[in-house]
Protein backbone atom coordinates (compact mmCIF):
# COMPACT_ATOMS: atom_id res chain seq x y z
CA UNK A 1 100.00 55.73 37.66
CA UNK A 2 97.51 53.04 36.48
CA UNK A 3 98.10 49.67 36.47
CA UNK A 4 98.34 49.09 32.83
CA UNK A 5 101.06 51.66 33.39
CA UNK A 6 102.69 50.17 35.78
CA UNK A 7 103.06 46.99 33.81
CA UNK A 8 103.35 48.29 30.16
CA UNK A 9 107.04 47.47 29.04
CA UNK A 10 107.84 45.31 31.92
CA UNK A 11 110.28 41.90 31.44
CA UNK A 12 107.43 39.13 33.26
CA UNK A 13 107.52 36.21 34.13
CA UNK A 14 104.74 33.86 34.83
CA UNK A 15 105.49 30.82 36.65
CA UNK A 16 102.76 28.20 36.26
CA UNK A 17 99.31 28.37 34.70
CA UNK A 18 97.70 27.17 37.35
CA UNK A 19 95.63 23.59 37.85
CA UNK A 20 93.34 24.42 35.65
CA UNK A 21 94.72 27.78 34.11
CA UNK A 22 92.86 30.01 36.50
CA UNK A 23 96.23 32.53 35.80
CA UNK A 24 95.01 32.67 32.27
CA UNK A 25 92.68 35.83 32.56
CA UNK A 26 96.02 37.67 34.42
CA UNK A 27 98.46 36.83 31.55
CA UNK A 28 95.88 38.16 29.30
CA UNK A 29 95.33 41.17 31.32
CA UNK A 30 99.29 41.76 31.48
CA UNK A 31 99.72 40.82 27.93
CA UNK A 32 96.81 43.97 26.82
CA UNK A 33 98.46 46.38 29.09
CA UNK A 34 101.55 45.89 27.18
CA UNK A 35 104.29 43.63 29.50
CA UNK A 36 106.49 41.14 27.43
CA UNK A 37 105.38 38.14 29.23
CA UNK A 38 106.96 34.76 29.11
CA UNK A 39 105.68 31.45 30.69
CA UNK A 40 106.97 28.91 32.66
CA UNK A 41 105.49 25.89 33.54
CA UNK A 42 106.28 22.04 34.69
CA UNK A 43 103.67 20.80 32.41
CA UNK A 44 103.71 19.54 29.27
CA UNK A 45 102.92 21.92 25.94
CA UNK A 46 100.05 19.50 24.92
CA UNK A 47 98.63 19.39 28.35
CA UNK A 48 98.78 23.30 28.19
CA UNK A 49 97.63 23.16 24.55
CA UNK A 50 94.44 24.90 24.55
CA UNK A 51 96.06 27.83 27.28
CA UNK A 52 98.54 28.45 25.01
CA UNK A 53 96.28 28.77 21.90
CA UNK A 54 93.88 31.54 23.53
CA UNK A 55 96.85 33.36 24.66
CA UNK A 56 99.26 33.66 21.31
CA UNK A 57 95.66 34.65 19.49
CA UNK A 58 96.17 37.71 22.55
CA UNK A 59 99.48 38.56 21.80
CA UNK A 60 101.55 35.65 23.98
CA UNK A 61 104.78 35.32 22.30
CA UNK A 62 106.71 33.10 24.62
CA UNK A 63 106.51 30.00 26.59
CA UNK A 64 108.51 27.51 27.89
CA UNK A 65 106.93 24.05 29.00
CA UNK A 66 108.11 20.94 30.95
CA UNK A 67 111.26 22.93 32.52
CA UNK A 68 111.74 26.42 34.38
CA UNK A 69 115.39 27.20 33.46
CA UNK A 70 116.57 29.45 36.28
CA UNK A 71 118.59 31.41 34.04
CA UNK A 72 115.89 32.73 32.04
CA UNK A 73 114.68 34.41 35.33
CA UNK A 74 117.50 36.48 35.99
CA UNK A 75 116.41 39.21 33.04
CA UNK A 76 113.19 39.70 34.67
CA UNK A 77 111.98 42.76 36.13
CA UNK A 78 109.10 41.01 38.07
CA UNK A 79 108.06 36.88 38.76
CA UNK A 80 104.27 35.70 39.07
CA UNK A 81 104.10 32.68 41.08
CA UNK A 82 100.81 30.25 40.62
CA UNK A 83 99.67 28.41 43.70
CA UNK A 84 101.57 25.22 42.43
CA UNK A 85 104.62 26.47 42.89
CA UNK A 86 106.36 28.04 46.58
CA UNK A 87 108.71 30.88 47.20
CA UNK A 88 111.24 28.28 48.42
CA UNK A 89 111.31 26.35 44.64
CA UNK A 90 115.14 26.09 43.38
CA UNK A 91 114.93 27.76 40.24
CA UNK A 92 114.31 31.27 41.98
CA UNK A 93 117.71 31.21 43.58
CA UNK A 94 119.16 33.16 41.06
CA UNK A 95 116.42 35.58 41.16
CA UNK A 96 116.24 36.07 44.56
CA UNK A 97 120.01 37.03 44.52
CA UNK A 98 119.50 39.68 41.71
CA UNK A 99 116.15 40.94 43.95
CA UNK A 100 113.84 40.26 41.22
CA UNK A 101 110.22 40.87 42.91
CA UNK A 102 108.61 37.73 43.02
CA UNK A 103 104.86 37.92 44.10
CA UNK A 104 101.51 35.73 43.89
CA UNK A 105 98.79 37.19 42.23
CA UNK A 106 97.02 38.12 45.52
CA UNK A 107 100.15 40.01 47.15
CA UNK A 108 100.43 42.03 43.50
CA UNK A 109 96.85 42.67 43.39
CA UNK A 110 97.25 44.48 46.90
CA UNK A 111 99.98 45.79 46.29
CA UNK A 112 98.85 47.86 43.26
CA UNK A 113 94.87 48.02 44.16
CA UNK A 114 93.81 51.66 45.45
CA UNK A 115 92.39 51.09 49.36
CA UNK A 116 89.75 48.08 49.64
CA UNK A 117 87.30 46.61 51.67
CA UNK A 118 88.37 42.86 52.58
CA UNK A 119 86.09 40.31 53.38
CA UNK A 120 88.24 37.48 54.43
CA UNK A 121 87.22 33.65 54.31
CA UNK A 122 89.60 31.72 56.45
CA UNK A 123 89.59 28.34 58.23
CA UNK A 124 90.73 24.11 57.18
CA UNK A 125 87.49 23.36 55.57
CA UNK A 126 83.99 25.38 54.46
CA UNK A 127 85.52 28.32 52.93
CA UNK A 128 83.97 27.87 49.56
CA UNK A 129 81.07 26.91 50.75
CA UNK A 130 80.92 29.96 52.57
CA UNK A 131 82.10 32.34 49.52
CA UNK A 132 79.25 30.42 47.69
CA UNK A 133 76.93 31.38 49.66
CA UNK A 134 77.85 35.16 50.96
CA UNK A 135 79.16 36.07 47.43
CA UNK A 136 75.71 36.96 46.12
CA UNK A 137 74.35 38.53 49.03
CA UNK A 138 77.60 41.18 48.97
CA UNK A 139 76.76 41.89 45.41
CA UNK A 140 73.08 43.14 45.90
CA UNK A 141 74.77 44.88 49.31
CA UNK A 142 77.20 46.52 46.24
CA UNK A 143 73.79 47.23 43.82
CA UNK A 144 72.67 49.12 46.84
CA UNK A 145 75.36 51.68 47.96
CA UNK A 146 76.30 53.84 45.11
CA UNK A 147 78.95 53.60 43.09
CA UNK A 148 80.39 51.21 45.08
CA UNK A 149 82.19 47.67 43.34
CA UNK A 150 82.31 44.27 43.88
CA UNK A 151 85.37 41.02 43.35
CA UNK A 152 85.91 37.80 44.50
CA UNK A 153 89.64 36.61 44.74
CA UNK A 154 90.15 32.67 44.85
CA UNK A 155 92.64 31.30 43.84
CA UNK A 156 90.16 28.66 41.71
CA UNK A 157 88.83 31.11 39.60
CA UNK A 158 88.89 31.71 36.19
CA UNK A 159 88.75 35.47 36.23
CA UNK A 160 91.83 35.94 37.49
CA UNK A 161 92.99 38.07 40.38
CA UNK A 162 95.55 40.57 39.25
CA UNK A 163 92.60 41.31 35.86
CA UNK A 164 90.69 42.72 38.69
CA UNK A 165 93.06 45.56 38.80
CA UNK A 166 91.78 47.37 35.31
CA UNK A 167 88.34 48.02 37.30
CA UNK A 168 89.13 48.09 41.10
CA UNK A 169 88.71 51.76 42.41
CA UNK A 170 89.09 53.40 46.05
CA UNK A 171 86.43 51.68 48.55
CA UNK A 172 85.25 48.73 46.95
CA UNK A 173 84.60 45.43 48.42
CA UNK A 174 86.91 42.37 48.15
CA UNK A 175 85.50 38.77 48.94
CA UNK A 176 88.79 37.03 49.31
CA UNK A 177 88.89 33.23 50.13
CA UNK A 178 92.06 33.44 51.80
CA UNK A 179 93.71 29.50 51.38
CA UNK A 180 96.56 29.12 53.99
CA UNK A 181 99.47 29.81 52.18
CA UNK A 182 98.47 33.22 51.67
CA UNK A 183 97.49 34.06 55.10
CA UNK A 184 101.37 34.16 55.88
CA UNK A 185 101.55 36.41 52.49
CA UNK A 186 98.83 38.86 54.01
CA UNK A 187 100.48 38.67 57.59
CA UNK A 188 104.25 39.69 55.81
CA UNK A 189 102.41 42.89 53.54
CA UNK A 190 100.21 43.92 57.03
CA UNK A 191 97.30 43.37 55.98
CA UNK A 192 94.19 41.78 57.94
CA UNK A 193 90.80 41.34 56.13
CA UNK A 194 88.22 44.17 58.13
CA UNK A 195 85.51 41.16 58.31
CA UNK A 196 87.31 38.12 58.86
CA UNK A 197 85.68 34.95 58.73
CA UNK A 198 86.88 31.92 60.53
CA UNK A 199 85.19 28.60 59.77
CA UNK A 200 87.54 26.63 62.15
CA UNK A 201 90.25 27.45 64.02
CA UNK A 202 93.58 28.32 61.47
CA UNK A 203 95.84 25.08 60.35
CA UNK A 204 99.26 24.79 61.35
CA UNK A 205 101.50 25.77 58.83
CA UNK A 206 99.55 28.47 57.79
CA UNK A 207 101.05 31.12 60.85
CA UNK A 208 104.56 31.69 62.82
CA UNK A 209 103.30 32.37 66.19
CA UNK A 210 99.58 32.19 66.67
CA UNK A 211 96.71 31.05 64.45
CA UNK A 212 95.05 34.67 64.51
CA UNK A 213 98.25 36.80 63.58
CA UNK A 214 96.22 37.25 60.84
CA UNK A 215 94.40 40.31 62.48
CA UNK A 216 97.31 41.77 63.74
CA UNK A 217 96.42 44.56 61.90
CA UNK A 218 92.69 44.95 62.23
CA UNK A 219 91.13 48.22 64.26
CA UNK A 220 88.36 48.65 66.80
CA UNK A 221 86.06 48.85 64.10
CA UNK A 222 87.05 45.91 62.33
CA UNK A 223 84.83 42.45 62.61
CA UNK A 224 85.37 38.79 63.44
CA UNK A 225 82.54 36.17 62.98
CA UNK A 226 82.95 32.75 63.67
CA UNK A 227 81.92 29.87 66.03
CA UNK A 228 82.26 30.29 69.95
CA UNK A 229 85.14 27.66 69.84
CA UNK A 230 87.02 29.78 67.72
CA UNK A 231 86.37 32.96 69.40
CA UNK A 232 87.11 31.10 72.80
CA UNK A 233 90.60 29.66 71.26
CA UNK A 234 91.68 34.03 70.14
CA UNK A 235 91.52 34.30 74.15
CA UNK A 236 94.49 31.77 74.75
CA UNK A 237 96.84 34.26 72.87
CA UNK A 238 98.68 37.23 74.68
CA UNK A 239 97.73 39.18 72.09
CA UNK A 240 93.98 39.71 71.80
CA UNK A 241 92.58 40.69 68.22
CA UNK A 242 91.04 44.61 68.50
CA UNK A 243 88.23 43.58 65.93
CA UNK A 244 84.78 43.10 67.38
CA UNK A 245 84.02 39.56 67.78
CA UNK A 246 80.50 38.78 66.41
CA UNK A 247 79.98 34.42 67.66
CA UNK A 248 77.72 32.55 64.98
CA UNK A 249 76.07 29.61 65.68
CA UNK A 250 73.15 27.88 63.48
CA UNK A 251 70.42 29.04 65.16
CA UNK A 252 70.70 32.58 64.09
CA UNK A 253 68.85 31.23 60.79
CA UNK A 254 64.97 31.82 61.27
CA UNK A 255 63.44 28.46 62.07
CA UNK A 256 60.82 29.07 59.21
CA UNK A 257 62.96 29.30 56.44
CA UNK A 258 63.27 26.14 54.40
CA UNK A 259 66.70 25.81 53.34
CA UNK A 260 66.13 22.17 51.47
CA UNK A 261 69.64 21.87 50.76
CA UNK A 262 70.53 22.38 54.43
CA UNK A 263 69.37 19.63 56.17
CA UNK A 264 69.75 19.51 60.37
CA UNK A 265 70.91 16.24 60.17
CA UNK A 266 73.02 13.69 58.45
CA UNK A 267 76.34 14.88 55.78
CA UNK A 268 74.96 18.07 54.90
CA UNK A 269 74.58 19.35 58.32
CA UNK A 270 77.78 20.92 58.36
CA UNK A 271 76.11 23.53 55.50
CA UNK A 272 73.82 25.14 58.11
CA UNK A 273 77.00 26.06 60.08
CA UNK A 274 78.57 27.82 57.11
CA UNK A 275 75.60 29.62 55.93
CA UNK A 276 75.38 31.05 59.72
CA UNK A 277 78.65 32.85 58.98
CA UNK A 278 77.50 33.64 55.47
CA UNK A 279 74.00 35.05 57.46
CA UNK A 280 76.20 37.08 60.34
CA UNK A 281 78.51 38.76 57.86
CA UNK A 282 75.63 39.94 55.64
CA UNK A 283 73.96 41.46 58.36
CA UNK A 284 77.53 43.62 59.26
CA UNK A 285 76.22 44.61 55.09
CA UNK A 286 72.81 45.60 55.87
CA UNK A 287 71.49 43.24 53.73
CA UNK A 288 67.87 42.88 53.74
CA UNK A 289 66.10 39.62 55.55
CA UNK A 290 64.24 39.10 52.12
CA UNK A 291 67.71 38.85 50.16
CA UNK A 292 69.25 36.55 52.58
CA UNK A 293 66.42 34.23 52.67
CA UNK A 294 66.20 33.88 48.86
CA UNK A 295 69.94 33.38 48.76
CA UNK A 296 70.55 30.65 50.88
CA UNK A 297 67.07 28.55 49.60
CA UNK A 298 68.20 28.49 46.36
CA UNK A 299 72.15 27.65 47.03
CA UNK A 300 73.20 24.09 45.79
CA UNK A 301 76.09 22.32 47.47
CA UNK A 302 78.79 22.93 45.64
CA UNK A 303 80.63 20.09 43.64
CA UNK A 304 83.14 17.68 45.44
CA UNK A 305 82.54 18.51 48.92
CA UNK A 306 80.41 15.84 51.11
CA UNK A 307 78.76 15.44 47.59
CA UNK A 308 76.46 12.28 47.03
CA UNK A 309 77.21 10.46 44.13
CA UNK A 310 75.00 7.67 44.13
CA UNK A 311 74.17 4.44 45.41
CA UNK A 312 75.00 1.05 44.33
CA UNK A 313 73.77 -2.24 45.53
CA UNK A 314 72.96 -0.31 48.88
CA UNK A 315 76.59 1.33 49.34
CA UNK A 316 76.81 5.29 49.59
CA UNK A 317 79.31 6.78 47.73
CA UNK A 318 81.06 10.14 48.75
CA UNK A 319 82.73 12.84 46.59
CA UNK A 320 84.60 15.20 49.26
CA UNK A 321 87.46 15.87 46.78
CA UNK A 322 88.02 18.94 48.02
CA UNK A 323 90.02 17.86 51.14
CA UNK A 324 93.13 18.81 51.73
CA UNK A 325 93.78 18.36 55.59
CA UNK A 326 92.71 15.79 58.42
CA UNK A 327 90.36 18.29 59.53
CA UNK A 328 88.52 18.12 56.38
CA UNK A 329 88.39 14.03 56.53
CA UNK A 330 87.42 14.32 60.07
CA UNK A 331 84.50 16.53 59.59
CA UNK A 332 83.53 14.61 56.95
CA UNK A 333 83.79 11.33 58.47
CA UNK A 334 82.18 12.46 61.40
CA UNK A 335 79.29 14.11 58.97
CA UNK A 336 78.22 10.52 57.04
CA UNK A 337 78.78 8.56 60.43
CA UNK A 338 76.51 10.52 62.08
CA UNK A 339 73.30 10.05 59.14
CA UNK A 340 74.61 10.24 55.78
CA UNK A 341 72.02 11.09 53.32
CA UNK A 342 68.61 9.45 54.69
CA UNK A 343 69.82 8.56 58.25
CA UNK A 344 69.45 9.89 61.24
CA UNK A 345 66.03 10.87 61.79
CA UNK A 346 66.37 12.68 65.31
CA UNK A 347 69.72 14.22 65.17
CA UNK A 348 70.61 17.91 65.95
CA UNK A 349 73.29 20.04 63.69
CA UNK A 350 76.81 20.57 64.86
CA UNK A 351 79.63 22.98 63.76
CA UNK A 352 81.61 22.02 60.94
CA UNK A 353 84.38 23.90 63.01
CA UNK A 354 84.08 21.82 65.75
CA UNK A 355 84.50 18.64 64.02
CA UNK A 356 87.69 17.55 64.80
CA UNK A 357 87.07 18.12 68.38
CA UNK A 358 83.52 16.59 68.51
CA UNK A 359 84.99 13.39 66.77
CA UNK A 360 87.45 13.16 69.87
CA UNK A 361 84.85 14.10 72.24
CA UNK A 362 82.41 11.36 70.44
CA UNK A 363 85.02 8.15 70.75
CA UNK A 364 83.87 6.54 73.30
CA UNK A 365 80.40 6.56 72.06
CA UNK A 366 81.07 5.03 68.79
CA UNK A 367 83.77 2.62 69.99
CA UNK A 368 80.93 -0.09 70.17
CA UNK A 369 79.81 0.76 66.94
CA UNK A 370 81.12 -0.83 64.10
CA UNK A 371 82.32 1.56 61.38
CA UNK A 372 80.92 1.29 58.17
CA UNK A 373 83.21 3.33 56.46
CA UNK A 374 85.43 2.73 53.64
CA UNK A 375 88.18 5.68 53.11
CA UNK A 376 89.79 6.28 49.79
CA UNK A 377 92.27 7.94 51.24
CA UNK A 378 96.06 10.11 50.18
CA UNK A 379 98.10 12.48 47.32
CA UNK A 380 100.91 15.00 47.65
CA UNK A 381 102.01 16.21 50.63
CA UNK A 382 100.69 18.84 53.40
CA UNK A 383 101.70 20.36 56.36
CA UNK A 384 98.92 18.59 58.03
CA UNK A 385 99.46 16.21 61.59
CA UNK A 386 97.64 13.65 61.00
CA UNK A 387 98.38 11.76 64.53
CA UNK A 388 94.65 12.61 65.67
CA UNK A 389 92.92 11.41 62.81
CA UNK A 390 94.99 8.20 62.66
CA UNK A 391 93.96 7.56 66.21
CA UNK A 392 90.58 7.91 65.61
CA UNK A 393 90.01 5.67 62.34
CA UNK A 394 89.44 2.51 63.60
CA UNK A 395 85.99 3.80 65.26
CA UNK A 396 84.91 4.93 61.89
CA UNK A 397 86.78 2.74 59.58
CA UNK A 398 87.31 -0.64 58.77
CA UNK A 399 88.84 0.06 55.06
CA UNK A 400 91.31 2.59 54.11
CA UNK A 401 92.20 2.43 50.52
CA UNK A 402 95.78 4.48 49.97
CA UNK A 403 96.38 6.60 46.93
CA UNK A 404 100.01 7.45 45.39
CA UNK A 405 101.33 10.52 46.00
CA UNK A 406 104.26 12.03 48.43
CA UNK A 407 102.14 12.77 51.40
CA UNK A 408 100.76 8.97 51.56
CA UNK A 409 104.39 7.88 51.40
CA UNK A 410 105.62 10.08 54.09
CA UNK A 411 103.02 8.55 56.28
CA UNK A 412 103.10 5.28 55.15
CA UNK A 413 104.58 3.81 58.41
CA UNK A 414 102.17 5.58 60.65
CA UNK A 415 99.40 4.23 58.45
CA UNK A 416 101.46 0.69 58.86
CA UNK A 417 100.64 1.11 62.61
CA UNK A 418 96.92 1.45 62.46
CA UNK A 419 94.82 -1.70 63.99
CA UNK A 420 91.60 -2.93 63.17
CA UNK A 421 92.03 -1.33 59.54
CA UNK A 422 92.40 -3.19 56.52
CA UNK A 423 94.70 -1.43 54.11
CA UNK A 424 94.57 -1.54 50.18
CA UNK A 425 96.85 0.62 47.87
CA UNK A 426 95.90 1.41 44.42
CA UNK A 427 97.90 2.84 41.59
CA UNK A 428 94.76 5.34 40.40
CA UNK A 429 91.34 6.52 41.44
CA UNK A 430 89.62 4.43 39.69
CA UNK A 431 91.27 1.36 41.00
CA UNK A 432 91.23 2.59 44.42
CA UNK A 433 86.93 3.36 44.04
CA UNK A 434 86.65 -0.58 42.49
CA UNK A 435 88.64 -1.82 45.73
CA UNK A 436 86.52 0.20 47.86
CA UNK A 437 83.28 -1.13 46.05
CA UNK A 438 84.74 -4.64 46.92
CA UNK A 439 85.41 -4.16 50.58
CA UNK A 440 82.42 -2.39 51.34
CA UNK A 441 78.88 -4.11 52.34
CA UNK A 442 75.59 -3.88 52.53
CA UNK A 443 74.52 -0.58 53.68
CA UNK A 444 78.34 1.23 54.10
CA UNK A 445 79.42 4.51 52.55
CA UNK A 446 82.84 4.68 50.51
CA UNK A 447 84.15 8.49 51.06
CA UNK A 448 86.24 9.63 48.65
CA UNK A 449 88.12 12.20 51.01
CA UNK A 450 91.77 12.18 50.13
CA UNK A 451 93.06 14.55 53.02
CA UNK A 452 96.01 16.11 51.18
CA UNK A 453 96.89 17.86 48.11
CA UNK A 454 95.95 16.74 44.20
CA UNK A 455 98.97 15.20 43.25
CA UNK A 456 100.43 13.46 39.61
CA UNK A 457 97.63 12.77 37.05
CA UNK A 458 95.10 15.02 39.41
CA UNK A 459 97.35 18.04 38.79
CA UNK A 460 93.29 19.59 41.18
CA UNK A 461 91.06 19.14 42.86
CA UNK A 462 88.47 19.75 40.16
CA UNK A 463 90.36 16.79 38.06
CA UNK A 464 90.43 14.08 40.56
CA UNK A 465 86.71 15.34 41.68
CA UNK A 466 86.09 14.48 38.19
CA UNK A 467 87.75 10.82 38.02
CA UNK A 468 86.00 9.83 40.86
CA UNK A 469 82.80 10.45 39.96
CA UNK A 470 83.11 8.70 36.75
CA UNK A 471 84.77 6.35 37.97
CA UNK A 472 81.59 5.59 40.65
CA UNK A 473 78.80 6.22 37.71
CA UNK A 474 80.95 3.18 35.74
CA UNK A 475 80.29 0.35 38.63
């Protein structure tokens, strides 16, 4: 049976669009193979307005906007979940009673694709970066072997995951950027990515018992690549991973290649870390030296992480928009403390996965330094612990401006308890950036690095990536 099969005459519904309709491509793809889709979503119709338009002109015939009424899901023969919304959301009580199948697009895709080749990208922070990078390299790995295809699942993009299954065929290769929701998904359907990539050690939240139940399920000639603290923190668990553990560091890039967007030093540093794993796992490809090289000259940071903005009246500003966690704000803190974009002249390169711990390691150094930081900092909530991060603040900080959202409220009182930190609250980004323009001086850096999820008006983090930037080129 096909998938278009499969699907054809199916009762679905589709729960969520996505922050920026990246489940657009799927509904079309379910919509041609004939299911009678409806959608659900929290938004509003005019904030969904140009979604909806594309898909009626495909065939979309229903939609429901600004509610999810639970009793429409009970006729449904299967539920599509976006990212925004959790397994544990009210209105599937009803469905989970009746034992409607509720998936995400990545458990469906799995559970419906003929037998792949995962490449999974795991870790708090750098996994994009590191899809970025080793994405192109697995394609001309793919033009090489014959007859053998090539996808990238993330959850950000707009080609959809579950579309993927009108071309995916026995023994292709699957670049998955595995965010940490779904590593409990692949852990509950047994599945461990053969090549799993570990930028930093798993967050909590995102496993029962260990951080690397994830390769519960790998075999002796499966492959782990990642830093030697992460490899060293596998060997605290009873259980020891049967995949062969490959340890990356940045040196395994040839000294004479001049990766310009990689600098050694300063808040890019953390790039050369990433494209080591990128490197290692391309090798495990047998892709050629010449390839590689090419590749990772020409890659451009990608937008909203550690990104530069510009500089006013000699103060810094930094777009990392992209966190979500304390370990991204502490890497990223540690990253523009340690040079920023012209600083630093003599300073070595560090791993990006080791950030957290080199910030706690590095305290009593900077604790006669005075920070020069200013932190535009909060949104929804996370199942981050932020205790570490608060503690270390005040030797980086002297400014933290707050942002609404549910996770800032929740640890509103901790924040309450920090010393030697002035705090501001602002109602939007842009008043939160002008605030942080204020309290900074000469010669500081204002990092935009909110530490939890997009929240209200920034329904992603492409949107509030967005604000802040324009709301920086406006001072």
């Amino acid at each position: 049976m096909t998938s278009r099969d499969y699907f054809k005459g199916k009762r679905i519904a589709v729960i969520g669009l996505g922050a920026n309709g990246e489940m657009v491509e799927d509904v079309s793809f379910l919509v041609k193979a004939g299911a009678f889709v409806g959608i659900y979503d929290l938004k509003s119709e005019a904030r969904l307005k140009n979604h909806l338009v594309f898909l009626r002109n495909e065939g979309l015939a229903n939609y429901v906007c600004g509610s999810i009424p639970e009793d429409d899901l009970l006729d449904m023969d299967l539920i599509i979940l976006s990212h925004e919304y959790p397994r544990e959301s009210g209105f599937l009580k009803g469905a989970k009673g009746k034992n409607i199948p509720i998936e995400y697009p990545e458990t469906l895709f799995f559970k419906k694709s003929p037998p792949v080749t995962v490449v999974g990208v795991m870790g708090e922070c750098g996994k994009a970066t590191v899809v970025s990078m080793l994405e192109p390299m697995l394609k001309a790995a793919c033009r090489t072997a014959e007859d053998q295809g090539f996808f990238v699942i993330d959850p950000e993009s707009d080609e959809g995951i579950i579309a993927h299954l009108k071309k995916v065929k026995s023994g292709d290769l699957i670049l998955m950027r595995v965010i940490e929701p779904m590593m409990r998904e692949l852990f509950a359907l047994r599945i461990s990515p053969q090549v799993a990539i570990f930028t930093t050690i798993p967050a909590k939240g995102s496993y029962d018992q260990s951080p690397f139940e994830i390769l519960t399920f790998q075999t002796y000639n499966n492959f782990i690549i990642a830093s030697d603290e992460v490899i060293d923190a596998t060997r605290r668990y009873k259980e020891l991973p049967r995949g062969k553990m490959l340890r990356t560091k940045p040196t395994i890039i040839p000294v004479d290649w001049e990766l310009k967007n990689m600098s050694n030093i300063g808040a890019r540093r953390h790039d050369r870390d990433n494209a080591a794993l990128a490197l290692q796992a391309a090798h495990l490809f047998k892709v050629d030296e010449e390839t590689t090289r090419r590749i990772l000259q020409n890659w451009k940071p990608l937008h909203g992480r550690l990104e530069l903005v510009k500089k006013v009246k000699n103060v810094e500003f930094y777009n990392d928009a992209a966190s979500m966690n304390c370990s991204s704000t502490q890497a990223a803190l540690q990253s523009i403390t340690k040079g920023g974009a012209k600083e630093a002249e003599a300073e070595t390169g560090d791993s990006v996965a080791d950030a957290a711990g080199e910030i706690a390691g590095e305290a009593s150094v900077n604790a006669s330094l005075s920070p020069n930081n200013v932190l535009i900092f909060g949104g929804a909530q996370t199942l981050s612990d932020y205790r570490a991060l608060y503690s270390l603040l005040p030797q980086y900080v002297h400014t933290l401006v707050l942002l609404p959202g549910s996770g800032t409220l929740r640890e509103r009182q901790a924040l309450g308890r920090l010393e030697k930190i002035e705090i501001r609250s602002a109602r939007s980004i842009e008043e939160a950036t002008q605030l942080a323009f204020e309290h900074a001086k000469k010669g500081d850096k204002v990092l935009f690095s909110p530490g939890f999820e997009a929240a209200g008006l920034d329904s992603s983090r492409k949107e509030r990536s967005e604000r802040f930037v324009r709301a920086v080129r406006a001072l």
